[in-house]
Protein backbone atom coordinates (compact mmCIF):
# COMPACT_ATOMS: atom_id res chain seq x y z
CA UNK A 1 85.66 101.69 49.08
CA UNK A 2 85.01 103.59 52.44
CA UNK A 3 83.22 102.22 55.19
CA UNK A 4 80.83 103.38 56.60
CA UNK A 5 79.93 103.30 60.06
CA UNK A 6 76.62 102.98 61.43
CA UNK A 7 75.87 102.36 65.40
CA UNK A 8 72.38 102.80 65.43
CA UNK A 9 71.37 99.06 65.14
CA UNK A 10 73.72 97.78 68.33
CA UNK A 11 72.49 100.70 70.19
CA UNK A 12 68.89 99.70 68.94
CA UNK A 13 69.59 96.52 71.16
CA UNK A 14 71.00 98.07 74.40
CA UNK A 15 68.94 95.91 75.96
CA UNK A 16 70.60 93.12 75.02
CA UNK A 17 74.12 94.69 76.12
CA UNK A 18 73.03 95.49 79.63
CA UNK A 19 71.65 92.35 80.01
CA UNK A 20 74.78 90.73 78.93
CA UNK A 21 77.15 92.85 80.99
CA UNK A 22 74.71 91.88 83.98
CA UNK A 23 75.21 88.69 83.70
CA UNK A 24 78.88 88.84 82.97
CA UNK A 25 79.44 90.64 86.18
CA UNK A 26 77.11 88.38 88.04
CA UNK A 27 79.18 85.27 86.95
CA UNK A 28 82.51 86.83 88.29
CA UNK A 29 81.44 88.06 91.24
CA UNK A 30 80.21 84.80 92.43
CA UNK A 31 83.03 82.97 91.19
CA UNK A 32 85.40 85.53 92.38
CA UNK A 33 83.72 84.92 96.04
CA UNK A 34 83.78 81.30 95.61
CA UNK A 35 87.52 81.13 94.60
CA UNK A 36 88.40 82.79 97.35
CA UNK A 37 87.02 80.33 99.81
CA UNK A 38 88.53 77.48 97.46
CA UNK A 39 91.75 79.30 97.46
CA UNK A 40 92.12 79.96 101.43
CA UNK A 41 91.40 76.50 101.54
CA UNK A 42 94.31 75.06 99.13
CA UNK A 43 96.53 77.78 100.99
CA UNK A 44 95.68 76.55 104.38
CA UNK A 45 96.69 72.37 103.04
CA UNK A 46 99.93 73.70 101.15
CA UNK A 47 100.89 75.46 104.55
CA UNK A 48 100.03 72.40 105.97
CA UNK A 49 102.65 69.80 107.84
CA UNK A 50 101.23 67.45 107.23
CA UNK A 51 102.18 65.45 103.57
CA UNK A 52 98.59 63.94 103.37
CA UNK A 53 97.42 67.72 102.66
CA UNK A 54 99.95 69.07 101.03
CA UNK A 55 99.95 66.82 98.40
CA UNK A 56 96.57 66.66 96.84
CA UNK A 57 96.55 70.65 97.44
CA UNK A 58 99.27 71.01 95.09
CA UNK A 59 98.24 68.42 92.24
CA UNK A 60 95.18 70.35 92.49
CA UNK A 61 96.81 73.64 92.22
CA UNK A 62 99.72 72.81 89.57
CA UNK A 63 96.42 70.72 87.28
CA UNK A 64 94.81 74.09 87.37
CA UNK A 65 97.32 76.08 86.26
CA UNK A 66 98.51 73.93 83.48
CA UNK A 67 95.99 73.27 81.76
CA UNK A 68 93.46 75.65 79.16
CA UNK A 69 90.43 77.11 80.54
CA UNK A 70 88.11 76.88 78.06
CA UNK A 71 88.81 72.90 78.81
CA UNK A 72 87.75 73.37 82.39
CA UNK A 73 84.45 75.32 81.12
CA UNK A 74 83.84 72.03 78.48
CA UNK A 75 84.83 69.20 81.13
CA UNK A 76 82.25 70.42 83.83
CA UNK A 77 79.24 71.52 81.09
CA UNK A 78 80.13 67.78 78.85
CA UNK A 79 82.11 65.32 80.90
CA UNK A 80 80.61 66.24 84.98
CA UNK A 81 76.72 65.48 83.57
CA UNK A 82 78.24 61.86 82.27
CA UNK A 83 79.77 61.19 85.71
CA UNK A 84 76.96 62.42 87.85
CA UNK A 85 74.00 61.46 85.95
CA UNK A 86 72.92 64.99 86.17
CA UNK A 87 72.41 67.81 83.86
CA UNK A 88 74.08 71.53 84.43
CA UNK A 89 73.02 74.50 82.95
CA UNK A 90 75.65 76.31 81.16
CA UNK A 91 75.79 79.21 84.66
CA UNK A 92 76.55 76.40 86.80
CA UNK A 93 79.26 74.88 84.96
CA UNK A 94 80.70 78.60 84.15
CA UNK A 95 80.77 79.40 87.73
CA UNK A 96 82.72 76.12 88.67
CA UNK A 97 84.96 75.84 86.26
CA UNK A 98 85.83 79.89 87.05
CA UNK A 99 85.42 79.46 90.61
CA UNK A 100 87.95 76.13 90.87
CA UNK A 101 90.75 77.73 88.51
CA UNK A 102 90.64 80.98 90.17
CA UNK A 103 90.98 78.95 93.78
CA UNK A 104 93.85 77.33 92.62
CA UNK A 105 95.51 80.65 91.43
CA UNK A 106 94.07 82.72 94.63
CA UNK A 107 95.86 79.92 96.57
CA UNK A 108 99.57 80.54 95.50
CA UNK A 109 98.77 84.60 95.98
CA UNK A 110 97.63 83.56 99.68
CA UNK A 111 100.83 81.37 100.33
CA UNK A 112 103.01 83.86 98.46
CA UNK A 113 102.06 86.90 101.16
CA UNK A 114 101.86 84.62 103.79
CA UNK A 115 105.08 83.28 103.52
CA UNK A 116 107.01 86.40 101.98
CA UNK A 117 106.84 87.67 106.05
CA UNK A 118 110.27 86.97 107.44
CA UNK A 119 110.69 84.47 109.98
CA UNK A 120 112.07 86.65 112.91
CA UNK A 121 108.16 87.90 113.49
CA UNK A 122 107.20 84.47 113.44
CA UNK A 123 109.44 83.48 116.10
CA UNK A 124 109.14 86.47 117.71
CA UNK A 125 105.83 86.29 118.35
CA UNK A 126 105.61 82.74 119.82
CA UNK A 127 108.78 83.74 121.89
CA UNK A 128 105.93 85.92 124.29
CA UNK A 129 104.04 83.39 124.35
CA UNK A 130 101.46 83.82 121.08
CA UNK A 131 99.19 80.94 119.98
CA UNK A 132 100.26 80.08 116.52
CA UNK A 133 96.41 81.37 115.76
CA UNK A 134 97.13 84.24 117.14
CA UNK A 135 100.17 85.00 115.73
CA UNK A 136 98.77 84.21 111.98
CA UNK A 137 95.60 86.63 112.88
CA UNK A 138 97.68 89.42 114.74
CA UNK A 139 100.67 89.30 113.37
CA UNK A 140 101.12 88.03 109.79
CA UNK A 141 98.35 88.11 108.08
CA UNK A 142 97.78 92.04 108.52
CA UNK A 143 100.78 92.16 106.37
CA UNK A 144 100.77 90.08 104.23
CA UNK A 145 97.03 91.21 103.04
CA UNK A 146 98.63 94.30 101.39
CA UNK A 147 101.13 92.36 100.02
CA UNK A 148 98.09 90.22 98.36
CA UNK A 149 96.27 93.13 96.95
CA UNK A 150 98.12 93.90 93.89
CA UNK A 151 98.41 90.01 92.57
CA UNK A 152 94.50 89.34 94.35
CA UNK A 153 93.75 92.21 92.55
CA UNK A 154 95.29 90.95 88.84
CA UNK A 155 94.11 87.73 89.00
CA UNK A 156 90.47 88.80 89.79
CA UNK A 157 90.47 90.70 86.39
CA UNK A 158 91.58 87.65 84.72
CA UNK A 159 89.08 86.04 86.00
CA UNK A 160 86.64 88.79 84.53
CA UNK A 161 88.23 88.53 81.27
CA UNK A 162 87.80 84.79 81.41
CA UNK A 163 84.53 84.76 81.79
CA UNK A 164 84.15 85.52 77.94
CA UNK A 165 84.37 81.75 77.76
CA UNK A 166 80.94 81.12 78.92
CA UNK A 167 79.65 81.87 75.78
CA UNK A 168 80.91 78.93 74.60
CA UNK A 169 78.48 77.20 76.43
CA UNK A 170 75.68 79.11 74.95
CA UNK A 171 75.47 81.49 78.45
CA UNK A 172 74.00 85.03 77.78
CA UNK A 173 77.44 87.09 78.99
CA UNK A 174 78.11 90.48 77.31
CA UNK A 175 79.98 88.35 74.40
CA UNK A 176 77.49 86.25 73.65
CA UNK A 177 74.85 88.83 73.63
CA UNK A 178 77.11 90.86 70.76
CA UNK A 179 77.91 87.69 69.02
CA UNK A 180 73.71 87.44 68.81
CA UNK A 181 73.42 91.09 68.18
CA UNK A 182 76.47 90.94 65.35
CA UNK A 183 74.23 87.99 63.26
CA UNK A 184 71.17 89.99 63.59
CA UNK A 185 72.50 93.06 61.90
CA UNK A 186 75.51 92.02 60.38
CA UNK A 187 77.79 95.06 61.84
CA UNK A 188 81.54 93.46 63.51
CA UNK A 189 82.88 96.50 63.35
CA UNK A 190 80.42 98.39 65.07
CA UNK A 191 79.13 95.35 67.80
CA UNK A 192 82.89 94.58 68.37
CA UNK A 193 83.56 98.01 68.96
CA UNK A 194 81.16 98.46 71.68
CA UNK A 195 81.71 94.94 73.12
CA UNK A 196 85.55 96.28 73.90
CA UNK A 197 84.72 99.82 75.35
CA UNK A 198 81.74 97.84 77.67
CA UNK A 199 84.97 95.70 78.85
CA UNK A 200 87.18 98.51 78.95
CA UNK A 201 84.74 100.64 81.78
CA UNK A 202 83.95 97.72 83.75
CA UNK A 203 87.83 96.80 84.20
CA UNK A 204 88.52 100.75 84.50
CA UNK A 205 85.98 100.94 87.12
CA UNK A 206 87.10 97.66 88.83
CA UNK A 207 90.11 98.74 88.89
CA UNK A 208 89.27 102.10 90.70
CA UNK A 209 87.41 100.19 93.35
CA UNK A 210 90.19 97.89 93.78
CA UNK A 211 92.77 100.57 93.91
CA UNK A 212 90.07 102.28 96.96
CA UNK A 213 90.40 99.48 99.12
CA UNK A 214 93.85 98.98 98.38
CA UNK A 215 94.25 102.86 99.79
CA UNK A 216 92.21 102.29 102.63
CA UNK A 217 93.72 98.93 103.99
CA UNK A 218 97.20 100.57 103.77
CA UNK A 219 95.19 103.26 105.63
CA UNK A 220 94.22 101.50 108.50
CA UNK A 221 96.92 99.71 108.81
């Protein structure tokens, strides 16, 4: 028996697709922008002399990055609600649960370019007299920013390949939208086919753009 293939009833509901890859790239963006500020955060406690920061920083960093996901995704949607007496909608407790895993992981590529800058500029720096401010602004951390690209870069599409787990919590993201289309017209092959080519340009372009700015910060530096 040959199968025959028939895309005319997923690209019937194109609608559906754009409207899910919308949303898809709406949810990592945000959370992308989000982990960032979580992740300079942890970066700035682990760097931290002081034990009082450095600790819960990493317990927050190593629980992240030991544990599932898709668990993060069900404790904020399930377990948060019961805690806070409140009720999140399943974009809310997408975007946190994204947004505090990527932090955690955005932290250790911070620290990692930070610190991979050899200790002679460090003490180079503060030998004519630098402010340890001005050192990390002036000094370090215009190298160590190309040094984050590639593994910023990485983790970010992670991140955008994690966010197929929304749909677990019933959030329109371009999965969900081709798991709907897929029980309307009964076509895997077909919706799945289209689901992994929509992923495919979006990380193709993503990477492009990332791979840009990558050029031009070596550029200017």
């Amino acid at each position: 028996m040959t199968y025959v293939w028939d895309f005319g009833p997923v690209f019937a509901r194109a609608d559906m697709l754009l409207l899910g890859l919308l949303n898809t790239v709406k949810i990592a963006a945000v959370s992308i922008c989000l982990g960032v500020i979580v992740g300079l955060l942890l970066c700035m406690m682990r760097l931290s002399p002081k034990r009082i920061l450095r600790g819960p920083a990493l317990i927050f960093i190593e629980f992240y990055r030991n544990t599932p996901p898709i668990v993060h995704f069900f404790w904020f949607f399930y377990a948060l609600p019961v805690l806070m007496a409140v009720n999140l909608d399943p974009y809310t407790a997408a975007v946190l649960a994204l947004s505090t895993q990527s932090g955690a992981f955005y932290a250790e590529v911070f620290r990692g370019g930070i610190i991979s800058i050899e200790r002679g500029q460090w003490e180079g720096a503060r030998a004519i007299g630098m402010k340890h401010s001005d050192v990390m602004r002036r000094v370090i951390l215009p190298q160590a920013m190309s040094r984050m690209v590639p593994p910023f870069v990485e983790r970010s599409f992670e991140l955008l390949k994690t966010t197929t787990l929304a749909s677990t919590l019933a959030y329109a993201d371009l999965l969900y939208q081709a798991m709907q289309i897929n029980s309307e017209t009964f076509r895997p092959l077909e919706v799945y086919t289209v689901l992994a080519l929509m992923y495919l340009l979006l990380l193709v372009t993503a990477s492009q753009l990332a791979r840009l700015a990558e050029a031009r910060l070596t550029a200017y530096q």
